[in-house]
C-alpha atoms as a PDB file:
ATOM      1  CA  UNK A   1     -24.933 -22.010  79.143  1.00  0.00           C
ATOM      2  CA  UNK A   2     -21.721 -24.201  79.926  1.00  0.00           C
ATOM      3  CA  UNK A   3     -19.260 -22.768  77.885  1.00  0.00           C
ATOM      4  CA  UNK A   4     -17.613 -25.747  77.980  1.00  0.00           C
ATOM      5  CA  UNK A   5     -19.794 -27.207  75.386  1.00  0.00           C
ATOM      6  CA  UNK A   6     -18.776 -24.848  73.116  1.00  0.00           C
ATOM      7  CA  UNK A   7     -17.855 -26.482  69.904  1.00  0.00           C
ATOM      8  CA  UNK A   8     -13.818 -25.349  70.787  1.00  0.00           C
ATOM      9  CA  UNK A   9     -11.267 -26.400  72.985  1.00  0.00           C
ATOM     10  CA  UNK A  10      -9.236 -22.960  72.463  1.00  0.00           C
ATOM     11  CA  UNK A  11      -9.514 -21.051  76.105  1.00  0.00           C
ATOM     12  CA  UNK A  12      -9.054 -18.050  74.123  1.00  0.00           C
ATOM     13  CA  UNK A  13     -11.732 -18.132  72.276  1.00  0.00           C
ATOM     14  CA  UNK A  14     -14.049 -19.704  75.113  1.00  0.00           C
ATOM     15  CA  UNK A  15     -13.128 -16.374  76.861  1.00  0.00           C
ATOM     16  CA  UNK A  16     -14.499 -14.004  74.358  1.00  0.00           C
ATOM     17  CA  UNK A  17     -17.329 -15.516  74.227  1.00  0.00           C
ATOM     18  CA  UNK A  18     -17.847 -15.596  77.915  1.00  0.00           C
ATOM     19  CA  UNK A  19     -16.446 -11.337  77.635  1.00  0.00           C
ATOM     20  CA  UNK A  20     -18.920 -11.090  74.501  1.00  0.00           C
ATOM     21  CA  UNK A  21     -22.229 -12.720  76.317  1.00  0.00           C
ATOM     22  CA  UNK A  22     -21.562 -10.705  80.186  1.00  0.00           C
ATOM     23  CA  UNK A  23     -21.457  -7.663  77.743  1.00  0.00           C
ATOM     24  CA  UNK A  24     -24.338  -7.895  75.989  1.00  0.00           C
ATOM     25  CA  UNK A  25     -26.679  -8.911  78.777  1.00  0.00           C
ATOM     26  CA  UNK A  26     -25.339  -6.160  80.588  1.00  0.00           C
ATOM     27  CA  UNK A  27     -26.787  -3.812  77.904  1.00  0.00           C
ATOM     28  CA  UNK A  28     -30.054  -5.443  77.646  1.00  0.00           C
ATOM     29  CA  UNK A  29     -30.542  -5.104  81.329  1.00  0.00           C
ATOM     30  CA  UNK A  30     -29.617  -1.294  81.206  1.00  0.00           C
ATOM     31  CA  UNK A  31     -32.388  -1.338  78.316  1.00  0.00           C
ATOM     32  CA  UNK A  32     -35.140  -3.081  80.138  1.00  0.00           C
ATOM     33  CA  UNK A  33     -34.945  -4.969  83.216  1.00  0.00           C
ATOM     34  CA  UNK A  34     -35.800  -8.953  82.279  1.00  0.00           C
ATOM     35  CA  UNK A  35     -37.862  -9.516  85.255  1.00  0.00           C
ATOM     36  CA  UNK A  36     -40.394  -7.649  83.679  1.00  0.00           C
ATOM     37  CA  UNK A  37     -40.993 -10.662  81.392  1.00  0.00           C
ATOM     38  CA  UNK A  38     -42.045 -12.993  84.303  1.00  0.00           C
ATOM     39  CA  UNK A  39     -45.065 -11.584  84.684  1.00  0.00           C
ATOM     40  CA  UNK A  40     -46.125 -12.113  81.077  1.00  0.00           C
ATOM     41  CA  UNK A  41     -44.873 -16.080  82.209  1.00  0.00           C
ATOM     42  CA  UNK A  42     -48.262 -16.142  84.772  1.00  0.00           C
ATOM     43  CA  UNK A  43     -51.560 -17.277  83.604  1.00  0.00           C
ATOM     44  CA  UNK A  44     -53.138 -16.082  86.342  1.00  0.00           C
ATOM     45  CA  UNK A  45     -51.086 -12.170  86.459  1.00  0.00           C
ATOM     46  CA  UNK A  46     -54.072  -9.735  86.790  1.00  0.00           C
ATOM     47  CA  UNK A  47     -55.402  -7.224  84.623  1.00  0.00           C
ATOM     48  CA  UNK A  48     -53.569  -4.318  86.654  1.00  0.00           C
ATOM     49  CA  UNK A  49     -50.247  -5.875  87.226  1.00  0.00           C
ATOM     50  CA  UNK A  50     -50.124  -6.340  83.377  1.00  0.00           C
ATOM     51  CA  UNK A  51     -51.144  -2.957  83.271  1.00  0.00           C
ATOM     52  CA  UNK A  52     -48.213  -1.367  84.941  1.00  0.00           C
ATOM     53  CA  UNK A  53     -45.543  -3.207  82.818  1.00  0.00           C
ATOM     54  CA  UNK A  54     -45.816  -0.326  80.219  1.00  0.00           C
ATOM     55  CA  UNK A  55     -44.368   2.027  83.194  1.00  0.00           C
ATOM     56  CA  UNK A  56     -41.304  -0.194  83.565  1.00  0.00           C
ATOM     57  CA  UNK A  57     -40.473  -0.354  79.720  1.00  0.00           C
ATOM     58  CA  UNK A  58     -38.780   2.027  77.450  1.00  0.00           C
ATOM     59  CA  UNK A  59     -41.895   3.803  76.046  1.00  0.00           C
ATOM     60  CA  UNK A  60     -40.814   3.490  72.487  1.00  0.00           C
ATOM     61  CA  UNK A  61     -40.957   0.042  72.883  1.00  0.00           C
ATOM     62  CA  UNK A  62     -44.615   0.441  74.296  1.00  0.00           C
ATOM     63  CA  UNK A  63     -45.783   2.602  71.394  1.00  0.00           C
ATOM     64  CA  UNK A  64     -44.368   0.062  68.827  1.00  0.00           C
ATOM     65  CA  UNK A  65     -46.483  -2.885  71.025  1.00  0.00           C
ATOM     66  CA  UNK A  66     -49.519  -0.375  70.710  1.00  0.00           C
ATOM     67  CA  UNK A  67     -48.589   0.143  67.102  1.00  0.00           C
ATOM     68  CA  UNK A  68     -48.518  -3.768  66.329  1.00  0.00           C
ATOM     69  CA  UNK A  69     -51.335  -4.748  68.244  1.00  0.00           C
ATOM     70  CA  UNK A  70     -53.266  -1.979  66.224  1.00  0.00           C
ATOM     71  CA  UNK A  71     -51.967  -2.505  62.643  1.00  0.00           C
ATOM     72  CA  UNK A  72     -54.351  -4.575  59.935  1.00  0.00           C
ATOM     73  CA  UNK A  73     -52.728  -7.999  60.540  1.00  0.00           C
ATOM     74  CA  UNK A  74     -54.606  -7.851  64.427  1.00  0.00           C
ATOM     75  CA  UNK A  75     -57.369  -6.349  63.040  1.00  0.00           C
ATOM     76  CA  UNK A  76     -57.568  -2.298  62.622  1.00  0.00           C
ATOM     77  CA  UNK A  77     -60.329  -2.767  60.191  1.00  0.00           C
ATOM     78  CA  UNK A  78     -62.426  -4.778  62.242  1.00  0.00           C
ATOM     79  CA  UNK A  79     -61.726  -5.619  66.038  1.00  0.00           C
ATOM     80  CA  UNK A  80     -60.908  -1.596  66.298  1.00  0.00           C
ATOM     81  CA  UNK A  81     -58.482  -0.069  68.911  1.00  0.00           C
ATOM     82  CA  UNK A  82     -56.715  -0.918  71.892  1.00  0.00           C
ATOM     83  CA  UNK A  83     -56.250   1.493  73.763  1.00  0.00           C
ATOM     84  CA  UNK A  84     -54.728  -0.116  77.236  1.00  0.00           C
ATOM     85  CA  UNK A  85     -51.483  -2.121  77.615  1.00  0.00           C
ATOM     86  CA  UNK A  86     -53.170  -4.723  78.942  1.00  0.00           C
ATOM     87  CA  UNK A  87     -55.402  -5.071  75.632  1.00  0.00           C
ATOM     88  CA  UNK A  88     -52.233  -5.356  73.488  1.00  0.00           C
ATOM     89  CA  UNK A  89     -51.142  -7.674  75.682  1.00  0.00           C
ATOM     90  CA  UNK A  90     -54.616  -9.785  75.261  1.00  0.00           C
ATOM     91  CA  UNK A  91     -54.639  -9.400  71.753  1.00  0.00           C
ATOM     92  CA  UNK A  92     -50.764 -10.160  70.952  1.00  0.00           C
ATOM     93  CA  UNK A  93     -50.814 -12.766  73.413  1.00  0.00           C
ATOM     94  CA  UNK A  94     -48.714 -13.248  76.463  1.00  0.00           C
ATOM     95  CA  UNK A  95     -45.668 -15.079  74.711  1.00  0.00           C
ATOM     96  CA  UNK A  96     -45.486 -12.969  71.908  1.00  0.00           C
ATOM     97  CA  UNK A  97     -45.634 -10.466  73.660  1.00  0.00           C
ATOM     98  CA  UNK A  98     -43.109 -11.353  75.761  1.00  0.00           C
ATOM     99  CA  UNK A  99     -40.533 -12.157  72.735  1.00  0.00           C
ATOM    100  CA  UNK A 100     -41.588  -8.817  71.083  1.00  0.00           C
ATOM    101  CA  UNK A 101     -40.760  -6.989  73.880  1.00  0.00           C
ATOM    102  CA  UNK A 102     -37.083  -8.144  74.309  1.00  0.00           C
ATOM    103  CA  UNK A 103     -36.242  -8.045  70.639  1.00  0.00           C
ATOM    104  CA  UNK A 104     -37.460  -4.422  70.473  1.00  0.00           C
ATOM    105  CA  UNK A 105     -35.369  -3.814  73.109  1.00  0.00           C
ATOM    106  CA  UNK A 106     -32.436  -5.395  72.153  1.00  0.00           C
ATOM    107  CA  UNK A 107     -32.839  -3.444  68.579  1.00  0.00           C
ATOM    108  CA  UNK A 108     -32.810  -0.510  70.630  1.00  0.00           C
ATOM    109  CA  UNK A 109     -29.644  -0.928  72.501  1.00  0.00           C
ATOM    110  CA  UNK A 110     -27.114   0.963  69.839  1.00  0.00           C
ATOM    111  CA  UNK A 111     -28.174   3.730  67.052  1.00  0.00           C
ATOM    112  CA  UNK A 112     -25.235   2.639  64.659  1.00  0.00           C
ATOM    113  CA  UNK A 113     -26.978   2.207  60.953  1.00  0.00           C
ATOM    114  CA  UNK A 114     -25.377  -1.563  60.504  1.00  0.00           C
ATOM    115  CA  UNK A 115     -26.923  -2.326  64.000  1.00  0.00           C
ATOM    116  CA  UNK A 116     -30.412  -0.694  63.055  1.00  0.00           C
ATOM    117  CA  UNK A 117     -30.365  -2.727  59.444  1.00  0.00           C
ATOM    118  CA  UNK A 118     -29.278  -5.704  61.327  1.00  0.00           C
ATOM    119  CA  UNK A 119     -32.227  -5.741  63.383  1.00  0.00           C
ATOM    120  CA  UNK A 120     -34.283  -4.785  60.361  1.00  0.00           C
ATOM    121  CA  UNK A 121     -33.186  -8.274  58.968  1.00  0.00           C
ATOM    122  CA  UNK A 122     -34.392  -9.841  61.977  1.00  0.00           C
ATOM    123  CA  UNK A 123     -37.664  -8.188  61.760  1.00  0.00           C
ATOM    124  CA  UNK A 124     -38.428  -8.705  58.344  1.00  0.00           C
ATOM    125  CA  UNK A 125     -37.442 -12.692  58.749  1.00  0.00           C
ATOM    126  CA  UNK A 126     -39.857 -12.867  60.920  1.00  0.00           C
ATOM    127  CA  UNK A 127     -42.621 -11.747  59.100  1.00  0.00           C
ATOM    128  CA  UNK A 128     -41.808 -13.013  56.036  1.00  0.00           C
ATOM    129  CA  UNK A 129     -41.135 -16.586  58.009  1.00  0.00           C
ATOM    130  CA  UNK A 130     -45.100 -16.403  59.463  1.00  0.00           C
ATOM    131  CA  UNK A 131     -45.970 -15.492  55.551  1.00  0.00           C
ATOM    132  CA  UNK A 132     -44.074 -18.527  53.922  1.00  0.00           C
ATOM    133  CA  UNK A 133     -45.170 -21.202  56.661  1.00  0.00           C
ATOM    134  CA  UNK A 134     -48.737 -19.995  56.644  1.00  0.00           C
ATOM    135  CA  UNK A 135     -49.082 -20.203  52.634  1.00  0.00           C
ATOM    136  CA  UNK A 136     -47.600 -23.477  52.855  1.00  0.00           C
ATOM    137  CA  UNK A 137     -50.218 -25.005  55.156  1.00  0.00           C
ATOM    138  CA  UNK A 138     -48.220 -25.269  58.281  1.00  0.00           C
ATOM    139  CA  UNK A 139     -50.189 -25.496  61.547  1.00  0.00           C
ATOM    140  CA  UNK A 140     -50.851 -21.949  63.527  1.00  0.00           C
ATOM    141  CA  UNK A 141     -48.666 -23.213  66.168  1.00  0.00           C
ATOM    142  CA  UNK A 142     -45.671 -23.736  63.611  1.00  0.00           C
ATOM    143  CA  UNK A 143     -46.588 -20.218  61.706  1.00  0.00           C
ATOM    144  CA  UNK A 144     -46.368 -18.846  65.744  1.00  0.00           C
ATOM    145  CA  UNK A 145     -43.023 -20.129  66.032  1.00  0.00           C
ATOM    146  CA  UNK A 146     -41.457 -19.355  63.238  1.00  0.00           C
ATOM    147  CA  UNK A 147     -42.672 -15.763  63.294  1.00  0.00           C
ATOM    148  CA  UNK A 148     -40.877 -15.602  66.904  1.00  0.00           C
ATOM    149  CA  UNK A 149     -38.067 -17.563  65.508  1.00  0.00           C
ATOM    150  CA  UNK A 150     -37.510 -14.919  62.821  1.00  0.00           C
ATOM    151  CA  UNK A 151     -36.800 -12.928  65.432  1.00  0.00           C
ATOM    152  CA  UNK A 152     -33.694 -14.139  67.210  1.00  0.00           C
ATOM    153  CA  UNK A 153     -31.813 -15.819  64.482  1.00  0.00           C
ATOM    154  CA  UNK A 154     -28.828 -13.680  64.622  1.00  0.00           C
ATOM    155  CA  UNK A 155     -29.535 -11.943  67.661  1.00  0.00           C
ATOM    156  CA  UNK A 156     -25.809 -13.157  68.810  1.00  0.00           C
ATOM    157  CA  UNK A 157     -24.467 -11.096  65.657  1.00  0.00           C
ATOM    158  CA  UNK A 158     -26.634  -7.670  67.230  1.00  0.00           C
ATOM    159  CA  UNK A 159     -24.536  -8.797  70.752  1.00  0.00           C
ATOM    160  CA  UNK A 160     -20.994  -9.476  68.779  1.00  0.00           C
ATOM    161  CA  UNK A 161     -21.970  -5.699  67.414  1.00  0.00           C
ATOM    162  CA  UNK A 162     -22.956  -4.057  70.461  1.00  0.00           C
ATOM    163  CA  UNK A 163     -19.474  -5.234  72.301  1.00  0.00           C
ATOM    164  CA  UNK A 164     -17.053  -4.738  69.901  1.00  0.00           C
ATOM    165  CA  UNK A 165     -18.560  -0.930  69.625  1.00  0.00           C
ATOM    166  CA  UNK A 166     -17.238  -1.077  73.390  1.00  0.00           C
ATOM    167  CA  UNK A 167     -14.088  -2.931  72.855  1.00  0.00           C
ATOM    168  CA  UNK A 168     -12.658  -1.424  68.793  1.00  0.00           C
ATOM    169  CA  UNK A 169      -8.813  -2.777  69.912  1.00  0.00           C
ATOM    170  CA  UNK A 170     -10.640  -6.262  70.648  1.00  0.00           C
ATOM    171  CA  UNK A 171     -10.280  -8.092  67.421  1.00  0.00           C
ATOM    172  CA  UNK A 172     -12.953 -10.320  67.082  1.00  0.00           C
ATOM    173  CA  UNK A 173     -12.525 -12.697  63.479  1.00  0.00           C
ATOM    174  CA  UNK A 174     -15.294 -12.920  61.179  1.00  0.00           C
ATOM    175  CA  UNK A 175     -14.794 -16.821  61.299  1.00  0.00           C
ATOM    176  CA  UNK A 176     -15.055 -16.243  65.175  1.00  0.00           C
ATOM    177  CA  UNK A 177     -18.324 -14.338  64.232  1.00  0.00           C
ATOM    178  CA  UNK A 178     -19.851 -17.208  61.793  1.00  0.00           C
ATOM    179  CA  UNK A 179     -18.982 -19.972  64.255  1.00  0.00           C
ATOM    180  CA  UNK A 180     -20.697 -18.747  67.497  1.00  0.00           C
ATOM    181  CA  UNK A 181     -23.435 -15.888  66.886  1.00  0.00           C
ATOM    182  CA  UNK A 182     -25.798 -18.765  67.264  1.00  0.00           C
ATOM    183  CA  UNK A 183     -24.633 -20.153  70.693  1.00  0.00           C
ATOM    184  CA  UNK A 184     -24.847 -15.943  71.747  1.00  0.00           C
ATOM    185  CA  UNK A 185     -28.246 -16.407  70.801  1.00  0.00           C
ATOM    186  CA  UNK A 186     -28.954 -19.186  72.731  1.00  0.00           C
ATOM    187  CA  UNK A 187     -27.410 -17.426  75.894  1.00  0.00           C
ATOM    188  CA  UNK A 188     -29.418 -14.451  75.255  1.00  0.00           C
ATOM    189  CA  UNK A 189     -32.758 -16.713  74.874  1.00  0.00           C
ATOM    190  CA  UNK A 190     -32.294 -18.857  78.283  1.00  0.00           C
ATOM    191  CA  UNK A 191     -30.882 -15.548  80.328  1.00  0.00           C
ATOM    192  CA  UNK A 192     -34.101 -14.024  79.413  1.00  0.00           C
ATOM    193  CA  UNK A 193     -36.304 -17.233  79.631  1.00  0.00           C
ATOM    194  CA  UNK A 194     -37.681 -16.911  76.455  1.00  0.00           C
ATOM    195  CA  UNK A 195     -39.609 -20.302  75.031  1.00  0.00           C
ATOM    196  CA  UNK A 196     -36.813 -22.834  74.765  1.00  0.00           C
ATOM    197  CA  UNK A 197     -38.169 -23.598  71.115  1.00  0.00           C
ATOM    198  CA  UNK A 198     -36.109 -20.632  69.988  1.00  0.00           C
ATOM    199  CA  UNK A 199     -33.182 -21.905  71.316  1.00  0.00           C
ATOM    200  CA  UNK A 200     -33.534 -24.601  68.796  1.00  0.00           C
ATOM    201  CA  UNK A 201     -34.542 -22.620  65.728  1.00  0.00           C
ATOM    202  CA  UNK A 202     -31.337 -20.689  66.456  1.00  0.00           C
ATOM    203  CA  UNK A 203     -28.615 -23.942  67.158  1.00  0.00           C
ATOM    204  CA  UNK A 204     -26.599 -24.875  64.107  1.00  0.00           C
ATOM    205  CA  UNK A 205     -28.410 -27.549  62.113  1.00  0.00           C
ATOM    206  CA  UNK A 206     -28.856 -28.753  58.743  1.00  0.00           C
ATOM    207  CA  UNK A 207     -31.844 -28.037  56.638  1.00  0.00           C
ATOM    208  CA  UNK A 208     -34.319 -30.240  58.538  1.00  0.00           C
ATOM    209  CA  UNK A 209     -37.336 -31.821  57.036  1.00  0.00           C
ATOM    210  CA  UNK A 210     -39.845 -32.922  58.326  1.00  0.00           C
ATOM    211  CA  UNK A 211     -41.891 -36.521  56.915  1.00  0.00           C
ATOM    212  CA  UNK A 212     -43.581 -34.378  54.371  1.00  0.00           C
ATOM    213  CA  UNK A 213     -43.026 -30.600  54.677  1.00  0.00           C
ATOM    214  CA  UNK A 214     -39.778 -28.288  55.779  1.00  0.00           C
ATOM    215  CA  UNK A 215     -39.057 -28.275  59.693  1.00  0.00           C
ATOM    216  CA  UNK A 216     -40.082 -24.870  61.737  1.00  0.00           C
ATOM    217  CA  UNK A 217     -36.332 -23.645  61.446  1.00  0.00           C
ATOM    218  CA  UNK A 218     -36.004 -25.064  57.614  1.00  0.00           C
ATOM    219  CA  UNK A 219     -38.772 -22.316  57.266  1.00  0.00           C
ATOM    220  CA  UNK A 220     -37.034 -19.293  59.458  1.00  0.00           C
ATOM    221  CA  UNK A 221     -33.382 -20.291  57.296  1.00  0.00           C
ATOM    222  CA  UNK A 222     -35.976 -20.240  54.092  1.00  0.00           C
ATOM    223  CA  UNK A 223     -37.223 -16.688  55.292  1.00  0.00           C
ATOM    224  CA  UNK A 224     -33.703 -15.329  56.238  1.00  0.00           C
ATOM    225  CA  UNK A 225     -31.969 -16.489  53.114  1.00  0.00           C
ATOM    226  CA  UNK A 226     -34.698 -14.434  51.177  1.00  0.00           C
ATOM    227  CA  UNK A 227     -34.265 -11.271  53.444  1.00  0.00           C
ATOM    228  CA  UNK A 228     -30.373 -11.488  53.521  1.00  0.00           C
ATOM    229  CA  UNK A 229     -30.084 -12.013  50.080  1.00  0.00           C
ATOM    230  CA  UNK A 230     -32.389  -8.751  48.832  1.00  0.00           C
ATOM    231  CA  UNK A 231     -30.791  -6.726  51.902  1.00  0.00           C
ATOM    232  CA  UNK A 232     -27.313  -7.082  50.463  1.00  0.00           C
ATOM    233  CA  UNK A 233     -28.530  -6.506  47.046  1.00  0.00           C
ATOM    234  CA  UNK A 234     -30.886  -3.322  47.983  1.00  0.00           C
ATOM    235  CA  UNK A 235     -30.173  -2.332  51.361  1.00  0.00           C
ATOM    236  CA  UNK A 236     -34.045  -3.615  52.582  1.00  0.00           C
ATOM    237  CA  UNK A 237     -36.593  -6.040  51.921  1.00  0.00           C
ATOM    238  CA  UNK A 238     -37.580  -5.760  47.913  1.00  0.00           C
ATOM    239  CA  UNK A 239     -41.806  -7.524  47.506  1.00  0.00           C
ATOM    240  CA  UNK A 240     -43.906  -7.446  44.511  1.00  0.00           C
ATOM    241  CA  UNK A 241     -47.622  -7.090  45.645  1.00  0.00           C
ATOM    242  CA  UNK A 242     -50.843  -5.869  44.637  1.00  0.00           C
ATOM    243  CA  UNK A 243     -51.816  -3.091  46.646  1.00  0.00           C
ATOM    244  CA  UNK A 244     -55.417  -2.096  47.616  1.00  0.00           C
ATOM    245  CA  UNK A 245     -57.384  -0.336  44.618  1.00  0.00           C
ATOM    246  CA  UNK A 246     -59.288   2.878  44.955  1.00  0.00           C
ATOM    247  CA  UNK A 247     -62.273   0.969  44.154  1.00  0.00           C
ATOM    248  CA  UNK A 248     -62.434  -0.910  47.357  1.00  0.00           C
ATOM    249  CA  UNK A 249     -62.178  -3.948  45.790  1.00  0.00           C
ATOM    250  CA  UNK A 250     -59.336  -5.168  47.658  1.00  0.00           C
ATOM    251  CA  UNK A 251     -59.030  -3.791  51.185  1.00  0.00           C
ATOM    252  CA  UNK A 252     -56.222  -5.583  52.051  1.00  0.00           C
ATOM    253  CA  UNK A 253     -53.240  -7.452  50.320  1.00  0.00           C
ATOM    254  CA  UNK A 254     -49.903  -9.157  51.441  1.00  0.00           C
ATOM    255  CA  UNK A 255     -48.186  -6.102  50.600  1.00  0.00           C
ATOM    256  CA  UNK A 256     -50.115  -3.699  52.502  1.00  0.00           C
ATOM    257  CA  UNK A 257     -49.986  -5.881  55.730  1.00  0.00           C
ATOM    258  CA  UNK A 258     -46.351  -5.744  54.938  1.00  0.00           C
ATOM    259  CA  UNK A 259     -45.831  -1.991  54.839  1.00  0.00           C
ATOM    260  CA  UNK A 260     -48.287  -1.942  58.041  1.00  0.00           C
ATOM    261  CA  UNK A 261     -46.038  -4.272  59.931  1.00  0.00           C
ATOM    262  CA  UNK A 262     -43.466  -2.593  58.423  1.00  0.00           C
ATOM    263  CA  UNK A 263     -44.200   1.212  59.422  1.00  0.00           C
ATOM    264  CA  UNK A 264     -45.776  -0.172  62.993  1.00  0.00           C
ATOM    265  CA  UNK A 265     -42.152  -1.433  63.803  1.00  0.00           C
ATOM    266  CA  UNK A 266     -40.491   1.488  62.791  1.00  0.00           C
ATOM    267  CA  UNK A 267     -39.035   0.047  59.748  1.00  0.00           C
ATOM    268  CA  UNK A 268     -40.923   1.526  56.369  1.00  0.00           C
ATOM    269  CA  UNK A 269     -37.500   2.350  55.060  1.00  0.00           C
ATOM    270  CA  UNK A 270     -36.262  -1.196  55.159  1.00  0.00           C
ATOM    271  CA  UNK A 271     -39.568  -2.573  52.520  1.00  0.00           C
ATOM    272  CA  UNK A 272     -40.217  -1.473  49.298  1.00  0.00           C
ATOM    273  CA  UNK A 273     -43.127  -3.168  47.786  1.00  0.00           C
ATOM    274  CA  UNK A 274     -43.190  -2.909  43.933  1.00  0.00           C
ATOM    275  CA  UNK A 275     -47.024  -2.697  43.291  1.00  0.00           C
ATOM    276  CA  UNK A 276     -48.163  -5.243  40.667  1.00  0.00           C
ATOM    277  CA  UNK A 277     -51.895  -5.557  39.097  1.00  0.00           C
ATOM    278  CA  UNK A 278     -54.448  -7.542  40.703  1.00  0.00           C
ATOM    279  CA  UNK A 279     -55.844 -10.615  39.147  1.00  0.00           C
ATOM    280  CA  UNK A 280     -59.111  -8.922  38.503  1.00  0.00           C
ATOM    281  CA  UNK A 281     -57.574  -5.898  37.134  1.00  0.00           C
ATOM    282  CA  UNK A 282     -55.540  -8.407  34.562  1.00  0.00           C
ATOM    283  CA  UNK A 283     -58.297  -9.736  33.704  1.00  0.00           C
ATOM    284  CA  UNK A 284     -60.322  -6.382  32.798  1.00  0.00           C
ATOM    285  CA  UNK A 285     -56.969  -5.778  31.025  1.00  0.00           C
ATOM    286  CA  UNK A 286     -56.961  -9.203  28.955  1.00  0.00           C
ATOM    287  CA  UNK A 287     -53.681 -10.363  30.315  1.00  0.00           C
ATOM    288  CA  UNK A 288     -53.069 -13.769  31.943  1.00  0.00           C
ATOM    289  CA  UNK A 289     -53.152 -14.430  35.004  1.00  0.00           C
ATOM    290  CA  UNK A 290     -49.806 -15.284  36.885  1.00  0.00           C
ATOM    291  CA  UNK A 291     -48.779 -18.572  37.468  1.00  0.00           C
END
């Protein structure tokens, strides 16, 4: 990035920034090394090069990718197990792959509660993003992007956190916070070559719409809004779902892909899903259905 084009003309705060972003990618290349990603950038990498990534990455971060790629939401109660990097990288698919892989890493990069429930938020936006754009009819390509999206919305607040744990006498204003966390994120997306789409989702903008439905990032600041707002009320992500009944009648619901996505992350202490009745059992019951 040309910090230049930072919306300032004040040198000193150009120069945190520039102190801030060095930082931070610093860290991320202690935690993984970014030229790993390249590879998952080649159409034509082999089976066994792909293979051998899982040797050069912090192997929590490889059991989590395992743990995705086997959860119900890529299909543990059908497709089975994977049981080679290379198949979660085939099932995931290269890109999100790729985009998983550096925001477990940079999730990773500091133990400090805040930090951890920070990048809780980011997780849960992203799932809950890929929920809202896929039950409003969005294209798979838009419920992709958000889900990825989700992701790296305030990833420039996790790098703001991870430096000033480094640097407590540097004071660093929340105002200063509020106005560039996003153009962090940016740096952090084109220093790791990450899809330049995310780069937009995460640039200031206005809610966007587009002719006739909400824009990819109207949907991530729709997701985030929802997770932010329960997170400072309840310290997680608070859902009201069905569950599966001990009837078998519903194997799966939204709220048990949740908790799976949840738990395969890591994160089962940051969702609570309140279990509600399903439609069929209100209507064994007599009640009305809901709206």
């Amino acid at each position: 990035m040309n910090f230049e084009r930072l919306p300032t003309e004040n040198d000193s705060d150009r120069e945190l920034f520039r102190r801030i972003a060095e930082h931070g990618f610093s860290k991320i290349r202690v935690g993984f090394s970014p030229d790993v990603l390249t590879i998952l950038d080649n159409d034509e990498a082999s089976s066994s090069q792909i293979e051998a990534l899982k040797d050069r990455l912090d192997q929590e971060v490889v059991l989590r990718l395992f743990a995705v790629a086997n959860s119900v939401r890529y299909g543990k109660l059908c497709a089975g197990s994977v049981h080679t990097f290379f198949d979660v990288v085939m099932r995931l698919g290269m890109t999100y792959t790729k985009v998983l892989i550096a925001a477990l890493s940079v999730s990773k990069l500091s133990h400090d509660k805040e930090y951890e429930a920070a990048s809780a938020r980011s997780f849960a936006t992203s799932l809950l993003a890929r929920l809202i754009a896929h039950k409003t009819g969005a294209s798979e390509d838009d419920v992709h992007k958000v889900e990825l999206g989700g992701l790296f919305l305030e990833v420039g607040k996790l790098v703001i956190r991870l430096f000033r744990a480094t640097n407590p006498n540097v004071q660093v204003s929340e105002e200063f916070i509020a106005c560039y966390h996003p153009y962090l994120g940016i740096e952090l997306i084109r220093r790791l070559e990450l899809p330049e789409f995310l780069a937009q989702i995460v640039s200031p903008h206005a809610l966007t719409f587009e002719e006739d439905a909400l824009s990819i990032s109207a949907l991530v600041d729709l997701a985030n809004s929802i997770v932010y707002d329960s997170f400072k009320k309840h310290g997680k992500l608070v859902i009201a779902s069905p569950l599966p009944d001990s009837e078998g009648y519903l194997a799966t619901t939204i709220g048990s892909v949740m908790q799976d996505q949840f738990a395969a992350l890591g994160l089962e202490q940051y969702l609570e899903v309140i279990p509600l009745p399903s439609r069929r059992e209100r209507v064994k019951a007599g009640k009305p259905s809901r709206a």
